[in-house]
PDB file of N, CA and C in Angstrom:
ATOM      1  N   UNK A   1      -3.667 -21.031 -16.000  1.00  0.00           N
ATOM      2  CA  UNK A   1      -2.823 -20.376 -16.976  1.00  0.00           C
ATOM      3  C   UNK A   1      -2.785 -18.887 -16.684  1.00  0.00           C
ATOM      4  N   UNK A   2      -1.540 -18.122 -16.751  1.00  0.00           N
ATOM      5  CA  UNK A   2      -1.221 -16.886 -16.649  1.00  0.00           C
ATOM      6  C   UNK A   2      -0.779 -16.083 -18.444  1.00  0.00           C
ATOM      7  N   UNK A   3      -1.512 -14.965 -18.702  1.00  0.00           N
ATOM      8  CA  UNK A   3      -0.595 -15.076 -19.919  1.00  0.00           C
ATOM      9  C   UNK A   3      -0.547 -13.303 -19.480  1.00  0.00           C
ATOM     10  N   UNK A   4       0.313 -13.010 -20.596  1.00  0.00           N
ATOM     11  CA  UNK A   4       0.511 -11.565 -20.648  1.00  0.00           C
ATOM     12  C   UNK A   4       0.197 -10.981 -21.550  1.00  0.00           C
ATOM     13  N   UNK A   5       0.367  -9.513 -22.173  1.00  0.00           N
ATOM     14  CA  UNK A   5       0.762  -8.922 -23.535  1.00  0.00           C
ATOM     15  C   UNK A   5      -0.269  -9.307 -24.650  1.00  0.00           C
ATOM     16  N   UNK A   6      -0.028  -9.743 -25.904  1.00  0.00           N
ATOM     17  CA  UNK A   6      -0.480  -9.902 -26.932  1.00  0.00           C
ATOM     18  C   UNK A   6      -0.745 -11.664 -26.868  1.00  0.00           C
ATOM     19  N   UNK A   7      -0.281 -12.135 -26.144  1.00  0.00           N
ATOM     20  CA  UNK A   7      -1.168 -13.686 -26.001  1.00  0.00           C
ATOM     21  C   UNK A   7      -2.541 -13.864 -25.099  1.00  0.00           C
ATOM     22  N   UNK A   8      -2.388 -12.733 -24.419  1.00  0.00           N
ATOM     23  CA  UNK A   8      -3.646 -12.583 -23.558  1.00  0.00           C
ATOM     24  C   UNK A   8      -4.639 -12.207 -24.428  1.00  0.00           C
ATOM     25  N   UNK A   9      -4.138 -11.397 -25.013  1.00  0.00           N
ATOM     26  CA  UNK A   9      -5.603 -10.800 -25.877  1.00  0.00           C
ATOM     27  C   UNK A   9      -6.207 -11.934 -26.915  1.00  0.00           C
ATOM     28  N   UNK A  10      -5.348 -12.915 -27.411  1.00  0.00           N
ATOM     29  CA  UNK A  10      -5.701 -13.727 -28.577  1.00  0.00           C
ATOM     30  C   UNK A  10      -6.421 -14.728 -27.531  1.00  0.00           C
ATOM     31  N   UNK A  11      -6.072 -14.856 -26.510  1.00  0.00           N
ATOM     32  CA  UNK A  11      -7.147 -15.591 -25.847  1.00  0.00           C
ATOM     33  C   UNK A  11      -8.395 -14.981 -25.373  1.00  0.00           C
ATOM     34  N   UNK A  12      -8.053 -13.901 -24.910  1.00  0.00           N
ATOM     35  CA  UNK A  12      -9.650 -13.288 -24.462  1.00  0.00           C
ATOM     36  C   UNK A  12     -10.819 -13.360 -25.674  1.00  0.00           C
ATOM     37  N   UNK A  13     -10.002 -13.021 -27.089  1.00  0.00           N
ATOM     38  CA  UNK A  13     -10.942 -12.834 -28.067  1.00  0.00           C
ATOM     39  C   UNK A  13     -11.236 -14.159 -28.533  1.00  0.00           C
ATOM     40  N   UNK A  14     -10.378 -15.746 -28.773  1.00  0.00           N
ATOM     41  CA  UNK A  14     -10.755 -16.310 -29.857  1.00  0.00           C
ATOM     42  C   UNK A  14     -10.958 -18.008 -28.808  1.00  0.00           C
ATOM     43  N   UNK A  15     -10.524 -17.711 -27.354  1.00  0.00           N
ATOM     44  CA  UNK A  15     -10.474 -19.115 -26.621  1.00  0.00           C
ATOM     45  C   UNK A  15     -11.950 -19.006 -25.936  1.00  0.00           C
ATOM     46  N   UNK A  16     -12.138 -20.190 -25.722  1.00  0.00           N
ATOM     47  CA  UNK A  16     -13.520 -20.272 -25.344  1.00  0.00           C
ATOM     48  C   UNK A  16     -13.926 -21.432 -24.824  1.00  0.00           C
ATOM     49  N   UNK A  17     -14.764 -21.778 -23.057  1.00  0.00           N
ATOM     50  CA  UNK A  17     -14.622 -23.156 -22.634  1.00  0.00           C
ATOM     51  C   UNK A  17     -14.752 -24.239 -23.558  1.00  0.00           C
ATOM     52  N   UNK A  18     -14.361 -25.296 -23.358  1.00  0.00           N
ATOM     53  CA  UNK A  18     -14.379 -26.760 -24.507  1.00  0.00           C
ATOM     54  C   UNK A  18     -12.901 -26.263 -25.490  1.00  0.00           C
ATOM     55  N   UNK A  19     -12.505 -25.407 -25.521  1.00  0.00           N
ATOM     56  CA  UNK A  19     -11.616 -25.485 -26.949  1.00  0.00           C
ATOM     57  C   UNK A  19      -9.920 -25.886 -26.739  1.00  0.00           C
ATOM     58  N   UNK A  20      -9.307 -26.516 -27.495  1.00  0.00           N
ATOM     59  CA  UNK A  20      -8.758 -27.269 -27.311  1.00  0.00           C
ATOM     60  C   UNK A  20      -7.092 -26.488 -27.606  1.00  0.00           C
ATOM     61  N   UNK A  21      -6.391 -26.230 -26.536  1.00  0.00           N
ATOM     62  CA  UNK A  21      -5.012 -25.545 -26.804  1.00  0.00           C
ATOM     63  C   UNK A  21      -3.665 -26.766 -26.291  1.00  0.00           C
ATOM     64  N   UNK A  22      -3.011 -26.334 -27.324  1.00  0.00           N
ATOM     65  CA  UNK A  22      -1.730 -26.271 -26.569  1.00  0.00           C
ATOM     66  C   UNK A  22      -0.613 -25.430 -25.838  1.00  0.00           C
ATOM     67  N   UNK A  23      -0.036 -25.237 -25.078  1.00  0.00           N
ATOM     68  CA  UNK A  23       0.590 -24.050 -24.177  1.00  0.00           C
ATOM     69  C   UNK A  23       2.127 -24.609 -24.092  1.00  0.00           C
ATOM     70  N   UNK A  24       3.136 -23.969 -24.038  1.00  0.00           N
ATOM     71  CA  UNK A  24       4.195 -23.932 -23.608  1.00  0.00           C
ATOM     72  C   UNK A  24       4.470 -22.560 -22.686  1.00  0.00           C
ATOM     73  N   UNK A  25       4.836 -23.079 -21.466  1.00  0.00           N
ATOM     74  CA  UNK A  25       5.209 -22.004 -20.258  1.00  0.00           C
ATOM     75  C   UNK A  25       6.672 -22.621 -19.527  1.00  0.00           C
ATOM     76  N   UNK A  26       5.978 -21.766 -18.043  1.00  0.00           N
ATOM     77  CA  UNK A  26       7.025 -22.200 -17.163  1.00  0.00           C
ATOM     78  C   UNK A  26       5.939 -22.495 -15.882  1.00  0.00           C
ATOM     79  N   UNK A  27       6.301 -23.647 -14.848  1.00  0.00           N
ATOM     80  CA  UNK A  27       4.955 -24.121 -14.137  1.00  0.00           C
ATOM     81  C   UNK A  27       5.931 -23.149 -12.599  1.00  0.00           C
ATOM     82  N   UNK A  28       4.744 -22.722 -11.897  1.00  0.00           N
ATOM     83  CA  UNK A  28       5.178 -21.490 -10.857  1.00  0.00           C
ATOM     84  C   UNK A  28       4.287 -22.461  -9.861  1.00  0.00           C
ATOM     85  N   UNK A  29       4.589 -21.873  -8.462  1.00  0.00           N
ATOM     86  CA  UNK A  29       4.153 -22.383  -7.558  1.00  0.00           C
ATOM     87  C   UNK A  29       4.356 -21.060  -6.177  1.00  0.00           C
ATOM     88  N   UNK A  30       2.776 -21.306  -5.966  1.00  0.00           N
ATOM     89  CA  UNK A  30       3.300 -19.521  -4.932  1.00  0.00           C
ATOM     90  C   UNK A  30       1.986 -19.857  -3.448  1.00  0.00           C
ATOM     91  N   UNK A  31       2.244 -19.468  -2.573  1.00  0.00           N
ATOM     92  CA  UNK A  31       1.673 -19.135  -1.282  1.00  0.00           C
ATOM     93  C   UNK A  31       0.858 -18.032  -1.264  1.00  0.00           C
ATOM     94  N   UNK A  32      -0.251 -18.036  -0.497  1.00  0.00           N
ATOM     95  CA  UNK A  32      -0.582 -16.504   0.155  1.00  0.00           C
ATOM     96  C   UNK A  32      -1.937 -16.552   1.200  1.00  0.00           C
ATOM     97  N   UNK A  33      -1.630 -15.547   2.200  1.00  0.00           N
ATOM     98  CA  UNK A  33      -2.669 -16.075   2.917  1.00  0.00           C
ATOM     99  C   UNK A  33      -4.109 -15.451   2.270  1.00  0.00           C
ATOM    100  N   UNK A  34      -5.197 -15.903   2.414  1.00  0.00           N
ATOM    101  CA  UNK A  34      -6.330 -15.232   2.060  1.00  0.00           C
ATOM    102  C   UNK A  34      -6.982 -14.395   3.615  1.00  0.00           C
ATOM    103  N   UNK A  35      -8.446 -13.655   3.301  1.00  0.00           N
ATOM    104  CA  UNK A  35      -8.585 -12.861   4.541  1.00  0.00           C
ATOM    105  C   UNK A  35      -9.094 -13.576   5.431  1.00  0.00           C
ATOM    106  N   UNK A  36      -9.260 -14.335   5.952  1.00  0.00           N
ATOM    107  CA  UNK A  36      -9.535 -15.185   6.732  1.00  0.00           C
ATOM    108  C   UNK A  36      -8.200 -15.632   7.626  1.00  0.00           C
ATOM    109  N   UNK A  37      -7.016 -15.336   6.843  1.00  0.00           N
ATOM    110  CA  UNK A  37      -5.870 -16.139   7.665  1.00  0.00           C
ATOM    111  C   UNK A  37      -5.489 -17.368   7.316  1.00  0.00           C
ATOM    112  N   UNK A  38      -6.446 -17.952   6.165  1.00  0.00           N
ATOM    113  CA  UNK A  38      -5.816 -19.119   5.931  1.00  0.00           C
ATOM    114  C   UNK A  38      -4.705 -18.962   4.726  1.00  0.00           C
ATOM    115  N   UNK A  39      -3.538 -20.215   4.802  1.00  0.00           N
ATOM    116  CA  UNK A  39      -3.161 -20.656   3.764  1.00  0.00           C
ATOM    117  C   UNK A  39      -2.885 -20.864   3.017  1.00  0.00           C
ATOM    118  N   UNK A  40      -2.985 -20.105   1.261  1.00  0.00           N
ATOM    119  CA  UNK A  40      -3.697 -20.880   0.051  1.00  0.00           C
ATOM    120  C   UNK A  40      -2.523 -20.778  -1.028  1.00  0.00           C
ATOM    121  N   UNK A  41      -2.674 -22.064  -1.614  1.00  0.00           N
ATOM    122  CA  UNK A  41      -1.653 -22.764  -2.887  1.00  0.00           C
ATOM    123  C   UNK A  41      -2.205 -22.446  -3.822  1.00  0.00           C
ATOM    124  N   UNK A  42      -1.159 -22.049  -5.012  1.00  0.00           N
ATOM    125  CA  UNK A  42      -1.447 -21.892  -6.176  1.00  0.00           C
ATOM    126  C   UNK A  42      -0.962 -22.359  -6.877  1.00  0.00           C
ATOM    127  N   UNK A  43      -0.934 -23.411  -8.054  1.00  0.00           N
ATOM    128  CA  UNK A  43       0.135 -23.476  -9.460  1.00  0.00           C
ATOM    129  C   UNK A  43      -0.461 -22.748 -10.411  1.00  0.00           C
ATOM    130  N   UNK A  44       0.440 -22.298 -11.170  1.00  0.00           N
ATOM    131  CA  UNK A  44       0.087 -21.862 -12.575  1.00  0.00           C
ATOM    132  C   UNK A  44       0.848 -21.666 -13.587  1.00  0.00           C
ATOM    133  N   UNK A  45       0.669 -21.923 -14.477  1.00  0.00           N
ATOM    134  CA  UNK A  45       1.300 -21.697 -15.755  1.00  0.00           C
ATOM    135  C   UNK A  45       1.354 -20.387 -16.230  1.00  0.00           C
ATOM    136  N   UNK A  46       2.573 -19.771 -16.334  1.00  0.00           N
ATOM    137  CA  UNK A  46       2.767 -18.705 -17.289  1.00  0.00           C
ATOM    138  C   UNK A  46       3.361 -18.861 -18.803  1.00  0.00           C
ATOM    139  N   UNK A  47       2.277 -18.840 -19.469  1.00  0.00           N
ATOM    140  CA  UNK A  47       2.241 -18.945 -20.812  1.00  0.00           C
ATOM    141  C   UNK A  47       3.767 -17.920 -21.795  1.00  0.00           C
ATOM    142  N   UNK A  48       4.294 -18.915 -22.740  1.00  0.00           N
ATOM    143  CA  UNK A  48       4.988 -18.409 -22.825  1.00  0.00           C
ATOM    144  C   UNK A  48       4.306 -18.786 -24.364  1.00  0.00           C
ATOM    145  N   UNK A  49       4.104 -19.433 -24.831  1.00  0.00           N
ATOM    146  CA  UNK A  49       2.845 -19.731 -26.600  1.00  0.00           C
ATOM    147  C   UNK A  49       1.669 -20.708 -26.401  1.00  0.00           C
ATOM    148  N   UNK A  50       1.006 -20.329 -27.209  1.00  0.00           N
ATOM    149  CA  UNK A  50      -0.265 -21.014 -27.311  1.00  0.00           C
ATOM    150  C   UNK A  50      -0.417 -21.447 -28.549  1.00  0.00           C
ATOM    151  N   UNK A  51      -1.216 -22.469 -29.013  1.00  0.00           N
ATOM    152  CA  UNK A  51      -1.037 -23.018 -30.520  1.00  0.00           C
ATOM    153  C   UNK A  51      -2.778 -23.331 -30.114  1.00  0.00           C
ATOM    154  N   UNK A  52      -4.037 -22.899 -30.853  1.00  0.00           N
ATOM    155  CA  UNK A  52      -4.709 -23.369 -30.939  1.00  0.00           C
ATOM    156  C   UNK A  52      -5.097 -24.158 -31.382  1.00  0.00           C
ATOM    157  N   UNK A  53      -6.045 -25.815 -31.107  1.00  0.00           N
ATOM    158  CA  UNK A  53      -6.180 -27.013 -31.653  1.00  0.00           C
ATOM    159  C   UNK A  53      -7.682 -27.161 -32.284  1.00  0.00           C
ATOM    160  N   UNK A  54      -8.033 -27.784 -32.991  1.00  0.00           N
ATOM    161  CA  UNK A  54      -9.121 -28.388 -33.547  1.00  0.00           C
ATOM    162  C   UNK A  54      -9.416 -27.272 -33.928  1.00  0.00           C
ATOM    163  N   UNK A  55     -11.256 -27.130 -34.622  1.00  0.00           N
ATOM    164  CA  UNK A  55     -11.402 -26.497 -35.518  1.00  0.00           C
ATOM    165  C   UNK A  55     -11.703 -24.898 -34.714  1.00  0.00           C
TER     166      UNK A  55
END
């Protein structure tokens, strides 16, 4: 997940491993080599809302 702005922050402060979200984005897909020369794939989601779940 990628987020920006004022959704980033509500995650830095209130998300936490185990907790349970829902996300609506857009799914990205990007290249790049690392220093070695290899390769490397990425997907990610750029968050466009988050709805936090359970308690």
């Amino acid at each position: 997940m990628v987020a920006w702005g004022k959704t980033a922050q509500i995650i830095e402060k209130y998300v936490t491993k185990g907790k349970e979200v829902a996300i609506e984005g857009k799914l990205t897909s990007r290249s790049y080599d690392d220093k070695n020369g290899n390769k490397r794939y990425v997907t990610e989601i750029i968050v466009n809302e988050l709805l936090m779940l359970g308690k």
